[in-house]
C-alpha atoms as a PDB file:
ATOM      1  CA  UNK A   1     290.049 229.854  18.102  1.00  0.00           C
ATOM      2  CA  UNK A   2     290.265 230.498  22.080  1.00  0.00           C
ATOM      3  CA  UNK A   3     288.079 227.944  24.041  1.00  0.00           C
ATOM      4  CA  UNK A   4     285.982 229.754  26.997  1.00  0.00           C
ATOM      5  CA  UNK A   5     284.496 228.327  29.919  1.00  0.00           C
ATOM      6  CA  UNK A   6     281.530 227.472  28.281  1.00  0.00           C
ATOM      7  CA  UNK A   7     282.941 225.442  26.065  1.00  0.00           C
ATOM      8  CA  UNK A   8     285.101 223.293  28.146  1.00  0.00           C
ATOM      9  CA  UNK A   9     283.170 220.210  30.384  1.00  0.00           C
ATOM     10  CA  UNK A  10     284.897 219.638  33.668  1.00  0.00           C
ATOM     11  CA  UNK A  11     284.388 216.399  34.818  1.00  0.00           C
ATOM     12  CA  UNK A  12     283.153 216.576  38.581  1.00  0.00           C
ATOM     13  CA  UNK A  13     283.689 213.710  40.528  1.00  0.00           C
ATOM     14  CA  UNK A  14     281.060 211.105  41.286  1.00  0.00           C
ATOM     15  CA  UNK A  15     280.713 210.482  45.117  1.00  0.00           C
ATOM     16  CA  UNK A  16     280.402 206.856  45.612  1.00  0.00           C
ATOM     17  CA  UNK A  17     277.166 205.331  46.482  1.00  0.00           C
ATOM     18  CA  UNK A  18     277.461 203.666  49.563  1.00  0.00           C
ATOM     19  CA  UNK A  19     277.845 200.108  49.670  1.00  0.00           C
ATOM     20  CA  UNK A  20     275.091 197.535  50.924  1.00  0.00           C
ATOM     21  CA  UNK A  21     275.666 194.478  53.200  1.00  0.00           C
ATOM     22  CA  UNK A  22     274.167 191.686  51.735  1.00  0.00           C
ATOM     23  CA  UNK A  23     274.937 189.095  54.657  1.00  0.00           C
ATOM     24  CA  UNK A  24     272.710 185.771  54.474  1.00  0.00           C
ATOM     25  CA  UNK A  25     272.663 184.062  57.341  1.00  0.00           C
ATOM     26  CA  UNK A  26     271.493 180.696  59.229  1.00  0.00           C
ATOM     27  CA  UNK A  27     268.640 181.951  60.555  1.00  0.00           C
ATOM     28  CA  UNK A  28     267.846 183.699  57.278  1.00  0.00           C
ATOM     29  CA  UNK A  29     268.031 180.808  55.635  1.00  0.00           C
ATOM     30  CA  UNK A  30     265.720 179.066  58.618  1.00  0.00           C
ATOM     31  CA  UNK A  31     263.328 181.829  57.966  1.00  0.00           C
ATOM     32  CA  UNK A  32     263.422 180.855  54.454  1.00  0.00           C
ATOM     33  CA  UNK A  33     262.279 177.435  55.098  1.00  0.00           C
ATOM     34  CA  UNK A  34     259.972 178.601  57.303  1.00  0.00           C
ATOM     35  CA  UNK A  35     258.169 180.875  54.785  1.00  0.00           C
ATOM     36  CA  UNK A  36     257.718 178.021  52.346  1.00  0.00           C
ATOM     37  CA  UNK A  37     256.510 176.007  55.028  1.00  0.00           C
ATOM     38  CA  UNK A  38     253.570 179.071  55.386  1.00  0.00           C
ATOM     39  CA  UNK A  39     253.067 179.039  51.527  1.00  0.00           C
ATOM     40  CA  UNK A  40     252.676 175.787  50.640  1.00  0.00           C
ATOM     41  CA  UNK A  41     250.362 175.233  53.675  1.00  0.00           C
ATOM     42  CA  UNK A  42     248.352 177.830  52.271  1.00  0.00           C
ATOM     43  CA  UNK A  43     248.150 176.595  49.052  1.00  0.00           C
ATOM     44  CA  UNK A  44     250.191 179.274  47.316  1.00  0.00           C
ATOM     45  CA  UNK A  45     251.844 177.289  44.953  1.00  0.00           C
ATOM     46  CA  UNK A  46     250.583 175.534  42.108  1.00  0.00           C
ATOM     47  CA  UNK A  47     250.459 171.971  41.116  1.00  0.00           C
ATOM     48  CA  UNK A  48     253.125 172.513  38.515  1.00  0.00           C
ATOM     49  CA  UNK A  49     255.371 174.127  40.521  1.00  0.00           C
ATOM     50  CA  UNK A  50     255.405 172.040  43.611  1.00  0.00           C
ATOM     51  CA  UNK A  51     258.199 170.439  42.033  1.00  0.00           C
ATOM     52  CA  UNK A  52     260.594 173.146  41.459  1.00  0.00           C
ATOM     53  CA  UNK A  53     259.958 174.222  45.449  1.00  0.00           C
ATOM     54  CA  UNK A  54     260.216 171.041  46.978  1.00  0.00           C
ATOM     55  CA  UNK A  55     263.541 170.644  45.571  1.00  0.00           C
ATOM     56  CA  UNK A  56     264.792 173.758  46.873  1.00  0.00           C
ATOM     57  CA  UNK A  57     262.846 172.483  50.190  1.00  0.00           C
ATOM     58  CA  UNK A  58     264.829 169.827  50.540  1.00  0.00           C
ATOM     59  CA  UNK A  59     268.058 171.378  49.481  1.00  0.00           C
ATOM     60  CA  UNK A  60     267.674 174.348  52.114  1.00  0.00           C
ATOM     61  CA  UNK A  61     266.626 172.086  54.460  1.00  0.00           C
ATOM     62  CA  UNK A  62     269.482 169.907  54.220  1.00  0.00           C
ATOM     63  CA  UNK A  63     271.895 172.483  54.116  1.00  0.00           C
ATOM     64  CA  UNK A  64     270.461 173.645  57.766  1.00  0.00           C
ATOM     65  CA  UNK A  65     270.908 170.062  59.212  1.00  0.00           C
ATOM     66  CA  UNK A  66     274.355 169.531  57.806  1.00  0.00           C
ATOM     67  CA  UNK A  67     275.194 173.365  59.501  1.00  0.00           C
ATOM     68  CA  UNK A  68     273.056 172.032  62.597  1.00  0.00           C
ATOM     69  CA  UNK A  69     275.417 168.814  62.750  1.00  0.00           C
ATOM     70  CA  UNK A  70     278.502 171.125  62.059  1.00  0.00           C
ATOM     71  CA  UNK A  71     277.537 173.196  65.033  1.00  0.00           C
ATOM     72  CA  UNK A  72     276.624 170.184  67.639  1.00  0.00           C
ATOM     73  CA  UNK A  73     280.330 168.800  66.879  1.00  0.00           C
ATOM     74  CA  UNK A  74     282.001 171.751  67.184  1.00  0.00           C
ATOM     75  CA  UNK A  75     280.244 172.444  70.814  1.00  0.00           C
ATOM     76  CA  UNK A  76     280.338 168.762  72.089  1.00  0.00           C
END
């Protein structure tokens, strides 16, 4: 039995989706803390969760003063 052309599936090559840049930075991260700032002055969180945000609060905001300290030593 003779395969034809119809038969046979070429495999095409897939072009490659380009690739994204995901770069977080310092002042990402200080716009971070400066959005929760915004939403829990506006009241957008709830009791219940206050918790879970003020934890990553503190963490974020320690990580920018540790950087901040990192930065002031290596310039002075």
């Amino acid at each position: 039995m003779a395969e034809t052309a119809e038969n046979k599936e070429v495999a095409q090559p897939q072009p490659e989706a380009p690739k994204e840049s995901f770069d977080l930075t310092i002042n990402d991260l200080s716009q971070l803390k400066a959005i929760i700032d915004v939403a829990a002055g506006r009241g957008a969180f709830k009791p219940g969760e206050m918790a879970a945000v003020g934890t990553v609060y503190n963490k974020l905001n320690g990580f920018l003063e540790q950087v901040a300290k990192q930065g002031q030593q290596a310039n002075g």
